[in-house]
N, C-alpha and C. Protein backbone atom coordinates (compact mmCIF):
# COMPACT_ATOMS: atom_id res chain seq x y z
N UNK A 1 100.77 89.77 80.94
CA UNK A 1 102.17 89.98 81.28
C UNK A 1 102.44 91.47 81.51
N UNK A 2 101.87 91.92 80.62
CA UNK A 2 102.00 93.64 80.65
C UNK A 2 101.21 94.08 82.38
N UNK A 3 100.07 93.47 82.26
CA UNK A 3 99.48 93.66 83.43
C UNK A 3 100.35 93.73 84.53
N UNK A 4 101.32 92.69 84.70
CA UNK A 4 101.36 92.10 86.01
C UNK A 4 103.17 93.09 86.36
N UNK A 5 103.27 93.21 84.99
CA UNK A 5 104.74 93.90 84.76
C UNK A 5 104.45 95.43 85.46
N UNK A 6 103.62 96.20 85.24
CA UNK A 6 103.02 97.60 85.57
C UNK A 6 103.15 97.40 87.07
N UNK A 7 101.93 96.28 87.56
CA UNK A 7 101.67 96.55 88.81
C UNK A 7 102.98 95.98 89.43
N UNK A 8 103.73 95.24 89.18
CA UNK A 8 105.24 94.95 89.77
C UNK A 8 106.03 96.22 90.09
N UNK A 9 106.44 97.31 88.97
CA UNK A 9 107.02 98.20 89.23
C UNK A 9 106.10 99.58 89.98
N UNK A 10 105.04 99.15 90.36
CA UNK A 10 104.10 100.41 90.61
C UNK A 10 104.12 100.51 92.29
N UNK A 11 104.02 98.90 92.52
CA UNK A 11 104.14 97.91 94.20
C UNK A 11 105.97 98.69 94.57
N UNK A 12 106.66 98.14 93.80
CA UNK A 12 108.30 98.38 93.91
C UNK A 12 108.41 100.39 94.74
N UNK A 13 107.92 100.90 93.23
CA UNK A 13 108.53 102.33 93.49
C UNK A 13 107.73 103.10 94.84
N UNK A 14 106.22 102.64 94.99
CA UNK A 14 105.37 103.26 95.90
C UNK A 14 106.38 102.45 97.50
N UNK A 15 107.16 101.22 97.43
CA UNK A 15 107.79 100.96 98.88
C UNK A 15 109.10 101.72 99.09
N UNK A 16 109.57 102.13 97.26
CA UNK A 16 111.02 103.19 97.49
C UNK A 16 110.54 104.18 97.98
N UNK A 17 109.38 105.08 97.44
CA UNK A 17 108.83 106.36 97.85
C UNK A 17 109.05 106.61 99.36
N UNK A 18 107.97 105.57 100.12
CA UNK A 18 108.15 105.64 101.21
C UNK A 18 109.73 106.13 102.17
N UNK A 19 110.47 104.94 101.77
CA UNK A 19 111.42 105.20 102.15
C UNK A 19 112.44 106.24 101.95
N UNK A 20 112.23 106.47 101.15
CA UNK A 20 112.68 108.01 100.30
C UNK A 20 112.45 109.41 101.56
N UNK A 21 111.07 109.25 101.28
CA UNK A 21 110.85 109.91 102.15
C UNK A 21 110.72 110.06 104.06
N UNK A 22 110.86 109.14 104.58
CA UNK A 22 111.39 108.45 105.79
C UNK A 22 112.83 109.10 106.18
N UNK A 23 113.77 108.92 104.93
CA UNK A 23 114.99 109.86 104.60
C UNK A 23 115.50 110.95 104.73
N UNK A 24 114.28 111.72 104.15
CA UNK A 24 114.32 112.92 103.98
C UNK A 24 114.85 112.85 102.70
N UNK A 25 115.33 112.54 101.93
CA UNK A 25 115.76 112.52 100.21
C UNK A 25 115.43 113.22 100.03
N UNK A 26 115.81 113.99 98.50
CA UNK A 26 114.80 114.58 97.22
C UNK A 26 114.01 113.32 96.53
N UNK A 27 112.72 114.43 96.42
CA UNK A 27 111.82 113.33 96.01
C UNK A 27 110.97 113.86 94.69
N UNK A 28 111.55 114.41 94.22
CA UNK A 28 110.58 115.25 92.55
C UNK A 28 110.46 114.21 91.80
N UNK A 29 111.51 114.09 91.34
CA UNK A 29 112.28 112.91 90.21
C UNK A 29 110.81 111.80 90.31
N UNK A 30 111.54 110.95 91.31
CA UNK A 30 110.83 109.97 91.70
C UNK A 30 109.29 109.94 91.98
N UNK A 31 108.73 111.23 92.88
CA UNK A 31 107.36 111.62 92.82
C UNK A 31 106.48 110.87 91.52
N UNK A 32 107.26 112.20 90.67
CA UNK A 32 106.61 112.03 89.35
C UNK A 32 106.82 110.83 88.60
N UNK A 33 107.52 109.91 88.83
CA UNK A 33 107.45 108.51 88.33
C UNK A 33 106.59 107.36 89.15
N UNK A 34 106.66 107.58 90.73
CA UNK A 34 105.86 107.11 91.36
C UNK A 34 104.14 107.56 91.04
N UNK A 35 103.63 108.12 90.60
CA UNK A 35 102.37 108.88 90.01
C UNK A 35 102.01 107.82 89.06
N UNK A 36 103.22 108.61 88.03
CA UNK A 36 103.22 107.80 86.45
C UNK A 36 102.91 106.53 86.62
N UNK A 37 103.50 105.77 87.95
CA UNK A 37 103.42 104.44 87.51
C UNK A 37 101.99 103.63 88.25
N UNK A 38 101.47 104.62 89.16
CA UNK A 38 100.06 104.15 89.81
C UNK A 38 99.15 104.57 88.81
N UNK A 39 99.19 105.31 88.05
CA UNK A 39 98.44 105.77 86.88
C UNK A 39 98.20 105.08 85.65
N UNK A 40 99.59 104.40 85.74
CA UNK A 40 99.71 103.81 84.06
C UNK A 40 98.82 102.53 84.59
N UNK A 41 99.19 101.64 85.59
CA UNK A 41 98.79 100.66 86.02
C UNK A 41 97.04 100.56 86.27
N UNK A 42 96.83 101.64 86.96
CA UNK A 42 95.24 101.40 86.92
C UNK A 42 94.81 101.68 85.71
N UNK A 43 95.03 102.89 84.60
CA UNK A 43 94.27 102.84 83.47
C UNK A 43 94.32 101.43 82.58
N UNK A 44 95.18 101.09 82.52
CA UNK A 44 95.60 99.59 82.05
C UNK A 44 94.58 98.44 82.31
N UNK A 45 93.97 98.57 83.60
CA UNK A 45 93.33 97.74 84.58
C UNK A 45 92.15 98.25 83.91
N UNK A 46 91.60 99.11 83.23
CA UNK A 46 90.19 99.90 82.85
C UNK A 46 90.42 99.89 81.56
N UNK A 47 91.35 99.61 81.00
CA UNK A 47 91.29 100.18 79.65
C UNK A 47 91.50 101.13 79.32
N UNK A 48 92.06 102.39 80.26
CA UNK A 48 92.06 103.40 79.60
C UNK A 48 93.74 104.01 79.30
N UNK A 49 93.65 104.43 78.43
CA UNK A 49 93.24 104.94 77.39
C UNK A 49 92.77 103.82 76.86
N UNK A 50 92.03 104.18 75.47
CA UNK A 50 91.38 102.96 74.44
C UNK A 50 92.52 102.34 73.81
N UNK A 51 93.76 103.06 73.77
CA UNK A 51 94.74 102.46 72.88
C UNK A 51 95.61 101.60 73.51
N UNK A 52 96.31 100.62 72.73
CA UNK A 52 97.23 99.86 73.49
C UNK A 52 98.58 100.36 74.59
N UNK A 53 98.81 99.78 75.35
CA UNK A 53 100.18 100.64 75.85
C UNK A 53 101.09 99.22 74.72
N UNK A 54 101.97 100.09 74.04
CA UNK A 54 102.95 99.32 72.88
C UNK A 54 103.76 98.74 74.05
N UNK A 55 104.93 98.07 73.53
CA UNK A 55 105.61 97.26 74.10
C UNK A 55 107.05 98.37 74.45
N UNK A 56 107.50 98.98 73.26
CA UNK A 56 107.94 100.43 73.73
C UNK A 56 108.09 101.32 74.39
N UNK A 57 106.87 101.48 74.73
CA UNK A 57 106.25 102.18 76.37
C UNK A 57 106.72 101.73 77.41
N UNK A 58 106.23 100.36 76.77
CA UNK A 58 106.30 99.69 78.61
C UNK A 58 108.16 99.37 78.89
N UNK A 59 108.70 99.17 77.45
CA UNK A 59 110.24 99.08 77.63
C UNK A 59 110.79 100.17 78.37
N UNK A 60 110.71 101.19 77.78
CA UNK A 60 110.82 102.62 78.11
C UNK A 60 110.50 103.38 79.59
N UNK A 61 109.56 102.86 80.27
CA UNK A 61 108.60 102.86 81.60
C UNK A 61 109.54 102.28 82.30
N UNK A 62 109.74 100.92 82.17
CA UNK A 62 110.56 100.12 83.21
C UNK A 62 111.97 99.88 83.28
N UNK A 63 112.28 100.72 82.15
CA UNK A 63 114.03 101.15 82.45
C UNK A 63 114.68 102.60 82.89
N UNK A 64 113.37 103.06 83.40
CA UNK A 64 113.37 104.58 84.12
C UNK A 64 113.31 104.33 85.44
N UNK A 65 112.19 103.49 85.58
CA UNK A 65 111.92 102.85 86.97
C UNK A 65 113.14 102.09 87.15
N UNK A 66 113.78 101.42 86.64
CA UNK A 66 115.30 100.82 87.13
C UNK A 66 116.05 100.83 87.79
N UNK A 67 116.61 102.64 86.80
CA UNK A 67 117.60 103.25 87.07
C UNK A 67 117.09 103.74 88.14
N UNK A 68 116.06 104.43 88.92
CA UNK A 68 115.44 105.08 89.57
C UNK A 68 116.14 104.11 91.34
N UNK A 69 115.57 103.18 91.04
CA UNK A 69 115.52 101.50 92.12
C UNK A 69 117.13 101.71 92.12
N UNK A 70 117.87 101.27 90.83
CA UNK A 70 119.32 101.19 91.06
C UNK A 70 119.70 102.31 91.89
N UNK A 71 119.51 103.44 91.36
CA UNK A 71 120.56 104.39 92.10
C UNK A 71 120.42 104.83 93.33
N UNK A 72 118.56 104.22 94.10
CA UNK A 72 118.36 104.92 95.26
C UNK A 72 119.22 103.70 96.06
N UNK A 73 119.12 102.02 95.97
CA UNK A 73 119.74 101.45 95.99
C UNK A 73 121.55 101.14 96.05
N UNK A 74 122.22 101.59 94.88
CA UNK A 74 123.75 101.96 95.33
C UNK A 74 124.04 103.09 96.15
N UNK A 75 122.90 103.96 96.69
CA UNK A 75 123.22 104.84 97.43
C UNK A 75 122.67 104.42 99.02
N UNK A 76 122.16 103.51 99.33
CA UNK A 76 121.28 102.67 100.57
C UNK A 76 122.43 102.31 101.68
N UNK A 77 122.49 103.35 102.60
CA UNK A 77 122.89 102.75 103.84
C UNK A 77 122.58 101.64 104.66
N UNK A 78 123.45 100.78 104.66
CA UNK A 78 123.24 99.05 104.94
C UNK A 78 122.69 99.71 106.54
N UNK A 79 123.22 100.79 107.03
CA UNK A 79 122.74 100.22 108.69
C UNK A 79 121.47 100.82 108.86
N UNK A 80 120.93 101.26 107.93
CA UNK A 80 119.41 101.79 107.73
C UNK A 80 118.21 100.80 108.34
N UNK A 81 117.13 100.74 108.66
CA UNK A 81 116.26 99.65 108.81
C UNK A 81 115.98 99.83 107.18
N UNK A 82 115.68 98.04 107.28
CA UNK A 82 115.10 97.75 105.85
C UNK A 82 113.74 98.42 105.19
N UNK A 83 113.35 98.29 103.64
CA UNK A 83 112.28 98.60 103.19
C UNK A 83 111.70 98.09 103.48
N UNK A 84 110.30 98.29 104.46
CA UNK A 84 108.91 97.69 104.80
C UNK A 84 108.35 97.16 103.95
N UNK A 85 107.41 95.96 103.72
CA UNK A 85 106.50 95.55 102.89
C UNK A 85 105.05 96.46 103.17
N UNK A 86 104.80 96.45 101.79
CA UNK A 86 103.16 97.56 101.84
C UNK A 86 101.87 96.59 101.54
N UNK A 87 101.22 96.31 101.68
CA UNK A 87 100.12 95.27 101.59
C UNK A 87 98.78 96.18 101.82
N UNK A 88 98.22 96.39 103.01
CA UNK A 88 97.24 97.21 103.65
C UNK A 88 96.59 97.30 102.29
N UNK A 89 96.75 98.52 101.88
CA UNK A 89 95.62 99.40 100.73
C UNK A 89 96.07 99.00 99.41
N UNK A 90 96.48 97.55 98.92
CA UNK A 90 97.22 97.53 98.05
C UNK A 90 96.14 95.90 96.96
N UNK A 91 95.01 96.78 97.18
CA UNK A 91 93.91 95.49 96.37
C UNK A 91 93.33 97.00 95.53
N UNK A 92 93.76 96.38 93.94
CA UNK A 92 92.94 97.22 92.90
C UNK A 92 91.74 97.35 93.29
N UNK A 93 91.15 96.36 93.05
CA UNK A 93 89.46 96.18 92.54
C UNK A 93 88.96 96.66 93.84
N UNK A 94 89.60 96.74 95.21
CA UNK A 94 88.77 97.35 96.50
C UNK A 94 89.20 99.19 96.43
N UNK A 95 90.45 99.06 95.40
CA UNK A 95 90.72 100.83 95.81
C UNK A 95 90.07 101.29 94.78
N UNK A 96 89.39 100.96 93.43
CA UNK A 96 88.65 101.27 92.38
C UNK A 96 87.12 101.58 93.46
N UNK A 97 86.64 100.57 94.05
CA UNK A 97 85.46 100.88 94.34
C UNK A 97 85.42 101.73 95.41
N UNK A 98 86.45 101.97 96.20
CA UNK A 98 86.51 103.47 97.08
C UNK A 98 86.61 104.63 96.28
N UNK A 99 87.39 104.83 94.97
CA UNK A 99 87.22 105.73 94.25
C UNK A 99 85.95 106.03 93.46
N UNK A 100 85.29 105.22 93.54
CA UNK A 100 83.96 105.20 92.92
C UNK A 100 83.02 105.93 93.76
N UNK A 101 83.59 105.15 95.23
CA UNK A 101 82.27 105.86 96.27
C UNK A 101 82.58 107.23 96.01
N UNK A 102 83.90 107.36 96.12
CA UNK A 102 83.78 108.91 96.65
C UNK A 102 84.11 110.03 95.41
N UNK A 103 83.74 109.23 94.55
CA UNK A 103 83.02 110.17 93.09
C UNK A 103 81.92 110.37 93.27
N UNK A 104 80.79 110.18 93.82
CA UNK A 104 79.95 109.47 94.49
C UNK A 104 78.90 110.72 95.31
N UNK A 105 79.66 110.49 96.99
CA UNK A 105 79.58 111.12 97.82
C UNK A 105 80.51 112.48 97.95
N UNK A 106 81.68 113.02 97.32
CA UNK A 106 82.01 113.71 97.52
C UNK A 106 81.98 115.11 96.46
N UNK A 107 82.00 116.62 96.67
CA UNK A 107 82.01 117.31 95.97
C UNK A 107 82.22 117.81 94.49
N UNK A 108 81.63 117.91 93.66
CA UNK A 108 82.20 117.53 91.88
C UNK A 108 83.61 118.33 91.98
N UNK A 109 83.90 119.22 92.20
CA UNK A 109 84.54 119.98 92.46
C UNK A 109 84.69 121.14 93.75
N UNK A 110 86.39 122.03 93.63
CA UNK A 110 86.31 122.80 94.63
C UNK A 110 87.16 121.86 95.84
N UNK A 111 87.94 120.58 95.38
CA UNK A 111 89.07 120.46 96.23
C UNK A 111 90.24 120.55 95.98
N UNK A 112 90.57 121.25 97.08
CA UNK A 112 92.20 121.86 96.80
C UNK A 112 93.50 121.11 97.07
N UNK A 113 93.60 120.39 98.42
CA UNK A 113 94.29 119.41 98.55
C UNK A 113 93.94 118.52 99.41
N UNK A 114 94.60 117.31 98.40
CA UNK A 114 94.10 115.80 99.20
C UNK A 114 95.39 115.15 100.29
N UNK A 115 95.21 115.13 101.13
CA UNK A 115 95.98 114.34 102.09
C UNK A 115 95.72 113.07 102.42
N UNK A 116 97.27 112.19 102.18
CA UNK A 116 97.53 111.16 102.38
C UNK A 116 98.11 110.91 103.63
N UNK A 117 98.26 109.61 104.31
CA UNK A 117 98.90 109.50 106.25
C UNK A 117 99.69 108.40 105.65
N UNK A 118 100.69 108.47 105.74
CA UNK A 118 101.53 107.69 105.84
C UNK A 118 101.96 106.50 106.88
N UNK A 119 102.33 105.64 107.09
CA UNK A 119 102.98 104.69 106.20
C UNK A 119 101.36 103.78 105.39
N UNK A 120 101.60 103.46 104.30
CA UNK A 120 99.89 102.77 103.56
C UNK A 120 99.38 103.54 103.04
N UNK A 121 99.24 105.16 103.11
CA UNK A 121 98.40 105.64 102.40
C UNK A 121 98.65 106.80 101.21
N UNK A 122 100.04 105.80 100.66
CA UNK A 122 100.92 107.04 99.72
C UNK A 122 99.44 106.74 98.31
N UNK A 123 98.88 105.31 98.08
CA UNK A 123 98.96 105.66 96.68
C UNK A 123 97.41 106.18 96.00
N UNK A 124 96.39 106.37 97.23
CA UNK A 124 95.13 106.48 97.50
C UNK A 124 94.73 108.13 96.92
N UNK A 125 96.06 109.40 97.21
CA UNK A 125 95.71 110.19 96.73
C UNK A 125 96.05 110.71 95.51
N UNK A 126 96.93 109.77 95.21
CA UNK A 126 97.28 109.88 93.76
C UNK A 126 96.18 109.37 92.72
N UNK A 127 95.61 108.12 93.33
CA UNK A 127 94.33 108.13 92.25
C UNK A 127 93.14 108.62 92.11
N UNK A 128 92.92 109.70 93.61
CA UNK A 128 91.64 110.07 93.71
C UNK A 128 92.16 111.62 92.70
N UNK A 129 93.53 111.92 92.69
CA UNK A 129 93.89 113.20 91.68
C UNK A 129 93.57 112.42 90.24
N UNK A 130 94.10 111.81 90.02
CA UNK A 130 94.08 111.09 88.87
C UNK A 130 92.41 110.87 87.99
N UNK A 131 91.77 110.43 88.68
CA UNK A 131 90.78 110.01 88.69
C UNK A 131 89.25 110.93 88.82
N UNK A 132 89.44 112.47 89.68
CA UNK A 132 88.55 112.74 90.38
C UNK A 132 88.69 114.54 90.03
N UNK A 133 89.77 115.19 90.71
CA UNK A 133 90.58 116.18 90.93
C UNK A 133 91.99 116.47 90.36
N UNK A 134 91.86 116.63 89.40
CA UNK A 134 92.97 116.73 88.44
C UNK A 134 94.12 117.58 88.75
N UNK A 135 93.27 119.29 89.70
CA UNK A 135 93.96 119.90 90.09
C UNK A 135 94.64 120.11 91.33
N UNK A 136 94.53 119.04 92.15
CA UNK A 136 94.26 119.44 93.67
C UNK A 136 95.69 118.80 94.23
N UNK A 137 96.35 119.20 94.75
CA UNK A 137 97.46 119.09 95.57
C UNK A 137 97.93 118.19 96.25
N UNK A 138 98.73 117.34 96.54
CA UNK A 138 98.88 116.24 97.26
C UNK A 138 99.61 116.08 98.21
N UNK A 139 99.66 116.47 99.55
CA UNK A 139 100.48 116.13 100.98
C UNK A 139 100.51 115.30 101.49
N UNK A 140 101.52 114.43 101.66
CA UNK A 140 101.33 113.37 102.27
C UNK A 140 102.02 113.77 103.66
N UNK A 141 101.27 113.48 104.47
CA UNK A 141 101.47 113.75 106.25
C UNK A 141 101.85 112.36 106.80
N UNK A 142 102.79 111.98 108.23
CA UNK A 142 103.30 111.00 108.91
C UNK A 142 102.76 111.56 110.41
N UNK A 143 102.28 110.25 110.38
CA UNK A 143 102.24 110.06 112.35
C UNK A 143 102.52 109.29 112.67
N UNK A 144 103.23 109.27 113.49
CA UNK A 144 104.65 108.38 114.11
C UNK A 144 103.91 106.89 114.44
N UNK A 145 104.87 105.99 114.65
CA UNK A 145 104.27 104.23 114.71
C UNK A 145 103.56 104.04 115.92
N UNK A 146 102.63 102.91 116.34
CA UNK A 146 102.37 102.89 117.16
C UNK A 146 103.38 102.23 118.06
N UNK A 147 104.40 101.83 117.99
CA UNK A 147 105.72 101.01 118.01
C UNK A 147 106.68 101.85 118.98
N UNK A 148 106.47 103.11 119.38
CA UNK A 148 107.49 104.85 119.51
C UNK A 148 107.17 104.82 120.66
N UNK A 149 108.28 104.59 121.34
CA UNK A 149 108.37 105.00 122.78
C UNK A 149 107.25 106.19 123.32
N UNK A 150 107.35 106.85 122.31
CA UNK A 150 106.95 108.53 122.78
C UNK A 150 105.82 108.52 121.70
N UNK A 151 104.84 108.24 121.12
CA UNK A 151 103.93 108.02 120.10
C UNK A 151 103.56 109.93 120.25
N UNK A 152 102.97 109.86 119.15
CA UNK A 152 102.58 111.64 118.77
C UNK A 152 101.45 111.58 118.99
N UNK A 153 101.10 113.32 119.36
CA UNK A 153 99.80 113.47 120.00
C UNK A 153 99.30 114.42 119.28
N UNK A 154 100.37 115.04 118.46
CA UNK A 154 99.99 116.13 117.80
C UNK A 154 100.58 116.04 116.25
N UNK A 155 99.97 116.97 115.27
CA UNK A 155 100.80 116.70 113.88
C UNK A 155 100.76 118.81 113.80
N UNK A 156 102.53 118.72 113.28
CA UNK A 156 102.53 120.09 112.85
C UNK A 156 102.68 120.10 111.33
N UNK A 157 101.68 121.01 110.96
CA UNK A 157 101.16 121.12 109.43
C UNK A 157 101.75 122.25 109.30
N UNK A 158 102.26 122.57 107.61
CA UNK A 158 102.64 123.53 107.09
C UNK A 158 100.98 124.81 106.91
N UNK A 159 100.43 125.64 108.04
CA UNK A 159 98.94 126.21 107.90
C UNK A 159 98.83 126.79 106.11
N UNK A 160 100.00 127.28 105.59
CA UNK A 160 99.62 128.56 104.30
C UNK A 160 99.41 127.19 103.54
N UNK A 161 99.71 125.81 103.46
CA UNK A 161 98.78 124.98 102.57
C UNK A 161 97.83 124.43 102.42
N UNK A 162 97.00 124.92 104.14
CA UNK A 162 95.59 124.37 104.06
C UNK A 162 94.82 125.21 104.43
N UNK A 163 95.36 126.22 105.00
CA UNK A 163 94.28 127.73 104.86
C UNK A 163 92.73 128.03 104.68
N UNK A 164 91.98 127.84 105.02
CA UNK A 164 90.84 127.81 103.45
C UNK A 164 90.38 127.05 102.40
N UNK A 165 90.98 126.17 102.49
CA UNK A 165 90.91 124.87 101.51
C UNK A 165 90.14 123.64 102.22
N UNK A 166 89.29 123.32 101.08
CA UNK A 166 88.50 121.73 100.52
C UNK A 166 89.56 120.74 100.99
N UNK A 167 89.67 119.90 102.36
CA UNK A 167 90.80 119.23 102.36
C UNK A 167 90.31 117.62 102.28
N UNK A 168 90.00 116.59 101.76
CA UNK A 168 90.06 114.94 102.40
C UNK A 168 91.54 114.40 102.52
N UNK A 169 91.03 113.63 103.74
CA UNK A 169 92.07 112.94 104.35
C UNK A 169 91.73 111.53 104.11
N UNK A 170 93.10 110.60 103.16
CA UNK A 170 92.34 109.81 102.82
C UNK A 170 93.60 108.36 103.47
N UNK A 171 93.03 107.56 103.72
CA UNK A 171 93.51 106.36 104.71
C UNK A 171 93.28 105.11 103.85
N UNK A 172 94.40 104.54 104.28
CA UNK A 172 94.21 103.08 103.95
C UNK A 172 93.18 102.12 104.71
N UNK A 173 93.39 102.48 106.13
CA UNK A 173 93.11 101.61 107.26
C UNK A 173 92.67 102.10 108.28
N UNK A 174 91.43 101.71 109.03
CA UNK A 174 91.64 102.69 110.57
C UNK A 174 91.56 101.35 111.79
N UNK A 175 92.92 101.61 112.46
CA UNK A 175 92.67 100.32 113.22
C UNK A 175 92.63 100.99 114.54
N UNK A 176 92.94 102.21 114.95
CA UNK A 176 92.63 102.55 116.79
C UNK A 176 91.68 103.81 116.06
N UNK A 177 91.98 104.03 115.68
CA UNK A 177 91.41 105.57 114.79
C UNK A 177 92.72 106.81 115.32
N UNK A 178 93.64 106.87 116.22
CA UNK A 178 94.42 107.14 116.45
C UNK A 178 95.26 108.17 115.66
N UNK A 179 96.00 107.72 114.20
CA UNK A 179 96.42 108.58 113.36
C UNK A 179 95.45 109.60 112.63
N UNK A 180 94.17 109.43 112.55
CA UNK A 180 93.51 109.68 111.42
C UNK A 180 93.37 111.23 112.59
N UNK A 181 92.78 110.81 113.69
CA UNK A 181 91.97 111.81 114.63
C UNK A 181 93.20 113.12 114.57
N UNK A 182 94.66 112.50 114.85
CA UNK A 182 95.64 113.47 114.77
C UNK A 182 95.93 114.61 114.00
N UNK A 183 95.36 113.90 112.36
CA UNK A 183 95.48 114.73 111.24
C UNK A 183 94.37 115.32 111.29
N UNK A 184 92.89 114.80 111.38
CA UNK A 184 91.79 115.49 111.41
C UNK A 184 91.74 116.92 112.82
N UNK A 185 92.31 116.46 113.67
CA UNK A 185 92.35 117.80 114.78
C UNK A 185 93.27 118.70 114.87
N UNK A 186 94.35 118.69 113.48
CA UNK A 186 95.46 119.49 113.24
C UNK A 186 94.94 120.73 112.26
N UNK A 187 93.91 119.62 111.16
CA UNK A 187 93.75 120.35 109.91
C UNK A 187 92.23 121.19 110.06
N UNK A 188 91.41 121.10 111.23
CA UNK A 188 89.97 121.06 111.52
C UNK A 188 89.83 122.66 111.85
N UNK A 189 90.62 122.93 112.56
CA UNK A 189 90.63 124.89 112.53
C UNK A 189 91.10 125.90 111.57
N UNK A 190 91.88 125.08 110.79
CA UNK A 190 92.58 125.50 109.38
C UNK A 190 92.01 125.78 108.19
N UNK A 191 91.30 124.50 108.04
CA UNK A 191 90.56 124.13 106.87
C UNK A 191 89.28 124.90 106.30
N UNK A 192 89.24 125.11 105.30
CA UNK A 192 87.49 125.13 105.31
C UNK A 192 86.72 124.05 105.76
N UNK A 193 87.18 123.03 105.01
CA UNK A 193 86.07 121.82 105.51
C UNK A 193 87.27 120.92 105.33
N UNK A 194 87.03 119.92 105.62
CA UNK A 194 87.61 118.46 106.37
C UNK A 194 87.18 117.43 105.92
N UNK A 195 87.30 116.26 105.02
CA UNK A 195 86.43 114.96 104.86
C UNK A 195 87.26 114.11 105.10
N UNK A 196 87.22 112.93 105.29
CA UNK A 196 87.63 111.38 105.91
C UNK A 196 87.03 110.33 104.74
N UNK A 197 87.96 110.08 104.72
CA UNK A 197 87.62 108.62 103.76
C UNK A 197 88.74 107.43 103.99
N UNK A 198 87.80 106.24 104.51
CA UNK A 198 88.99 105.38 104.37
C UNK A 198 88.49 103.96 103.74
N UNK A 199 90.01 103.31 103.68
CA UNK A 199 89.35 101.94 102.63
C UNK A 199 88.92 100.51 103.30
N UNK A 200 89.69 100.82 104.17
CA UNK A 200 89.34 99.61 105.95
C UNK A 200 89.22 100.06 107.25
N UNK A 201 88.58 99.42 107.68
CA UNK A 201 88.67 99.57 109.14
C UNK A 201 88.05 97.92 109.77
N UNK A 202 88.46 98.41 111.18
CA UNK A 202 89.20 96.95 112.07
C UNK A 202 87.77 96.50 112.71
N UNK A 203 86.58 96.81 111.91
CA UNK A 203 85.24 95.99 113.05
C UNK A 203 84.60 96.81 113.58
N UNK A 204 83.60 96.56 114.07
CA UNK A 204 82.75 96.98 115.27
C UNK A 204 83.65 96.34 116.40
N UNK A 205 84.41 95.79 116.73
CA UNK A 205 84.81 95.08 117.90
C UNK A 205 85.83 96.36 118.62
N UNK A 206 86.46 96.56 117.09
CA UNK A 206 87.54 97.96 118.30
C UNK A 206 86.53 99.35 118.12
N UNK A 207 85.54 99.59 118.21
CA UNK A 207 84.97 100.68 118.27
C UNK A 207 85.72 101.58 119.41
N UNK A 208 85.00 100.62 120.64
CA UNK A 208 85.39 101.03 121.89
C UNK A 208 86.69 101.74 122.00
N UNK A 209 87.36 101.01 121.81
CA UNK A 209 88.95 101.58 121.52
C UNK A 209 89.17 102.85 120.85
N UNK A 210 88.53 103.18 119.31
CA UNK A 210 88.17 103.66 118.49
C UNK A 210 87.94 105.37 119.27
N UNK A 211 86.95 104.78 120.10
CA UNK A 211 86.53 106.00 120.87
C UNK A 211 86.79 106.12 122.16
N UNK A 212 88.03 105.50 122.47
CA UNK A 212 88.48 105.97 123.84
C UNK A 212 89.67 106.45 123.77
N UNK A 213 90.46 106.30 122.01
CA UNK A 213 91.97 106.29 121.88
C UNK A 213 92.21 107.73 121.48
């Protein structure tokens, strides 16, 4: 019950986040509860910590998250488009074993910040901090839908935060390769180095595509 209670409010706040930020909102508050709650949920899922989460906790946890839901909620412009459903990157036991790989394959240390692509790939760099890089920074970058009259060709990055820096770019999904290439050819003259990691992709069948898009 506890289980299923965590990952309920963890699913919830990571689809407010989004939208939050879609907004333009302030997003501290919430950040740091959106974290808290992808955090609490996977250690839970591992056992970790060794100790129980009390019932206290979890009371305490999910009447922060509430108020959080309520108030972004009584403040929700009805003529807004609705909150999207998130699904994509949203299987524990497949985002555990991407975090595994890339404990794995990637540097023990010496990364500075991890970038996330939005829409799907808010909660991927929160656990590779969590999990991996304790210290390392978290940007989450948007490239526009494939849906946009005018689709983006380019992404403008803030340069003084990637300067010189250990950057992975980490994805839920690669289905044209399209967004990923955007962020990777924004951040690729900037960077020290550059890595790619993602948790799906669409086949050998859209290669072609892949590499013509």
């Amino acid at each position: 019950m506890i289980g299923s209670l965590l990952d309920h409010i963890r699913y919830k706040l990571i689809l407010l986040y989004e939208d939050v930020l879609e907004h333009n909102l302030s997003t501290y508050d919430l950040e740091v509860t959106v974290e808290q709650a992808i955090c609490v949920y996977y250690d839970y899922l591992l056992g970790r910590p060794q100790t129980t989460i009390g019932y206290q906790q979890v009371v305490q946890f999910a009447t922060r998250a509430r108020e959080l839901l309520t108030e972004y909620l009584n403040n929700f412009d009805p003529g807004l488009k609705g909150i999207r459903r998130y699904k994509e990157g949203d299987v524990p036991h497949e985002n555990m074993l991407f975090i595994d790989k890339l404990r794995q394959s990637m540097p023990d240390d010496d990364i500075d910040v991890l970038v996330g692509i939005r829409f799907g790939g808010i909660e991927l760099p929160y656990l590779v901090r969590h999990y991996i890089y304790p210290k390392a920074r978290i940007v989450l970058e948007k490239v526009s839908q494939y849906s946009s009259a005018t689709p983006t060709t380019e992404l403008v990055i803030d340069k003084n935060i990637y300067a010189g820096k250990n950057v992975p770019i980490l994805d839920d999904s690669i289905t044209t390769g399209r967004s990923c290439k955007i962020v990777i050819d924004a951040l690729t003259n900037t960077c020290k180095n550059v890595f790619f990691g993602c948790l799906y992709f669409s086949g050998p069948k859209r290669i072609p595509q892949m590499q013509n898009g």
